[in-house]
Protein backbone atom coordinates (compact mmCIF):
# COMPACT_ATOMS: atom_id res chain seq x y z
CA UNK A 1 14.88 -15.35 -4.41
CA UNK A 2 14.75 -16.84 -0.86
CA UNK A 3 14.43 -13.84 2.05
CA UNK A 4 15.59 -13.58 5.47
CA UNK A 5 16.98 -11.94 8.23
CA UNK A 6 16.29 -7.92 8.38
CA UNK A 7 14.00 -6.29 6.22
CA UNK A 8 10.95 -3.44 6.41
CA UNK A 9 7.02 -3.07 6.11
CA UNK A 10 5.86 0.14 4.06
CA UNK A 11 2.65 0.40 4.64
CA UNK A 12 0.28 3.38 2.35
CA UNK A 13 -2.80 4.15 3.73
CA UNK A 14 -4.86 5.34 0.30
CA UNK A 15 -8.79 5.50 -0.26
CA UNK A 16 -10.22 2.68 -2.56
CA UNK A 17 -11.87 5.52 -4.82
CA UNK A 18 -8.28 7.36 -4.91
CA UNK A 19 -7.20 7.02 -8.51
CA UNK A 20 -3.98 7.91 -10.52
CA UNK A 21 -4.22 8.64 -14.39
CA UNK A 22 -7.90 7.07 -14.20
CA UNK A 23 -6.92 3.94 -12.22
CA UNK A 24 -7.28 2.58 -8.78
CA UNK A 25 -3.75 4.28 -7.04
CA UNK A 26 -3.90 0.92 -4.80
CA UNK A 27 -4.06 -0.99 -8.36
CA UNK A 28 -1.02 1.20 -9.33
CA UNK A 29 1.00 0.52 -6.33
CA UNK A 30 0.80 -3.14 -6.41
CA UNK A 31 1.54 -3.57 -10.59
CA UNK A 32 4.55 -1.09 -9.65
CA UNK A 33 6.22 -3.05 -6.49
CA UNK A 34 5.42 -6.28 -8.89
CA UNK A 35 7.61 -4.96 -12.04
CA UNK A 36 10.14 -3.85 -9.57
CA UNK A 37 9.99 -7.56 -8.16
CA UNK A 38 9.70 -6.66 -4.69
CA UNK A 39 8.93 -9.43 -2.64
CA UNK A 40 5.26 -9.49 -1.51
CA UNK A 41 1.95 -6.78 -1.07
CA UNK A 42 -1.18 -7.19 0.26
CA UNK A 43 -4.04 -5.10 -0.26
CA UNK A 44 -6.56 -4.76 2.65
CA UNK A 45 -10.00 -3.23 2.40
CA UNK A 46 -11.45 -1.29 5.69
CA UNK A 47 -14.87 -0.88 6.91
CA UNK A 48 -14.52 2.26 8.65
CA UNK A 49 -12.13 5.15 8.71
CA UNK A 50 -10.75 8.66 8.28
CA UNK A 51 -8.02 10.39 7.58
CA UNK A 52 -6.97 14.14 6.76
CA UNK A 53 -10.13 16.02 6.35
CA UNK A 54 -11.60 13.57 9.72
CA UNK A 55 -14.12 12.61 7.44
CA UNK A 56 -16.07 9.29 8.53
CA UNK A 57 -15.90 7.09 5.62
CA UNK A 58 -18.04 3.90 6.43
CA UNK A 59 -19.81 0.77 5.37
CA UNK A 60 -22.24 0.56 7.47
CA UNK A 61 -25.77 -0.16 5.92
CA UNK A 62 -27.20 2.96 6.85
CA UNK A 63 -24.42 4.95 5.93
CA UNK A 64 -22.96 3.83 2.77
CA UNK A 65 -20.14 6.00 1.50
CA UNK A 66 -17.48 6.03 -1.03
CA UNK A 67 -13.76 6.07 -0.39
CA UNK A 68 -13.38 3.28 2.04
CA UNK A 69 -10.05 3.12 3.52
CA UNK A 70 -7.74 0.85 2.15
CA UNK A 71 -4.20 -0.43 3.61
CA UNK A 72 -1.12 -1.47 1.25
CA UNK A 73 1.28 -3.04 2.67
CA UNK A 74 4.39 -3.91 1.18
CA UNK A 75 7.48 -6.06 2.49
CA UNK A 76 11.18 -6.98 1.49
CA UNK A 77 14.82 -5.94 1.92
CA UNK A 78 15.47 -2.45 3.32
CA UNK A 79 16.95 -1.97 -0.41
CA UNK A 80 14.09 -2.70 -1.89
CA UNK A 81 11.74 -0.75 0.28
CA UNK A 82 13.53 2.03 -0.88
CA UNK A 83 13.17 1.89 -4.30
CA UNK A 84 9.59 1.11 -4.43
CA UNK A 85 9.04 4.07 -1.46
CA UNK A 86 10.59 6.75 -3.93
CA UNK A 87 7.63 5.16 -6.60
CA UNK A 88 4.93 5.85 -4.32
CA UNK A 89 6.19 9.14 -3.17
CA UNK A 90 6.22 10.29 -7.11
CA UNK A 91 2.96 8.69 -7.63
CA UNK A 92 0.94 10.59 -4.31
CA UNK A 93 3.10 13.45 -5.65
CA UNK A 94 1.54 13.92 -9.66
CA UNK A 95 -1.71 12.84 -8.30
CA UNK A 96 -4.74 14.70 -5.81
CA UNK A 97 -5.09 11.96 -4.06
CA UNK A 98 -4.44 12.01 -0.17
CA UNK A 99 -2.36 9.21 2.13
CA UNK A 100 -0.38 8.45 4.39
CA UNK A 101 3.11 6.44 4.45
CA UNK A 102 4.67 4.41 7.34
CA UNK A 103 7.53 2.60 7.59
CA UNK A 104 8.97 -0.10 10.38
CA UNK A 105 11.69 -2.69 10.55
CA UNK A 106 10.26 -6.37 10.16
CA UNK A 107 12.40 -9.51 10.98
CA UNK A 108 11.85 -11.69 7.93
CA UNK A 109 11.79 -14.90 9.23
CA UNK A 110 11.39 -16.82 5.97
CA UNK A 111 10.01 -15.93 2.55
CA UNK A 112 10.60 -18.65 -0.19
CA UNK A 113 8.26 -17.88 -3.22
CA UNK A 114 6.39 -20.46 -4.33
CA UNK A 115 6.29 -22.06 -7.78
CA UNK A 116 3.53 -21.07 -9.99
């Protein structure tokens, strides 16, 4: 499936400790937007951070916490964002976990999966 033109960048904003029916939720997300065959996700692991509760969650040596942030984010066709937004929603939903959801329009300049 070759990709361009207009598309959109969800992007979940989750802790790395946050977990749905005793796994990772970012470990969920990413097997879920791959058996819906969306188009690409990245997982990226923060340092520093807070969210809700304006809790400091760090990495620093001194300060070692759990709960790092971590940032999902997810791109393909607006179509496609959709479903796998509705997933997420259902998963933050059933579980305790906190997070946040953004979305933005992307131009998709190319995206041609390679062969594996």
């Amino acid at each position: 499936m070759k990709i361009a033109g207009l598309g959109e960048l969800l992007r979940v904003f989750v802790g790395d400790t946050d977990q749905y029916h005793g796994q990772g939720i970012h470990e969920v997300i990413l097997l879920k937007a791959r058996e819906l065959g969306i188009a690409g996700v990245s997982i990226f692991k923060g340092i520093e951070g807070y969210g809700a509760t304006s809790r400091i969650h760090t990495a620093k040596i001194l300060r070692l916490s759990e709960n790092l942030p971590v940032v999902i984010e997810i791109v393909d066709t607006v179509e496609r964002i959709t479903l796998i937004q509705k997933e997420i929603e259902d998963i933050f939903e059933e579980s305790s976990c906190g997070g946040l959801i953004t979305k933005e329009k992307v131009s998709i300049i190319k995206y041609v999966p390679g062969k594996s």
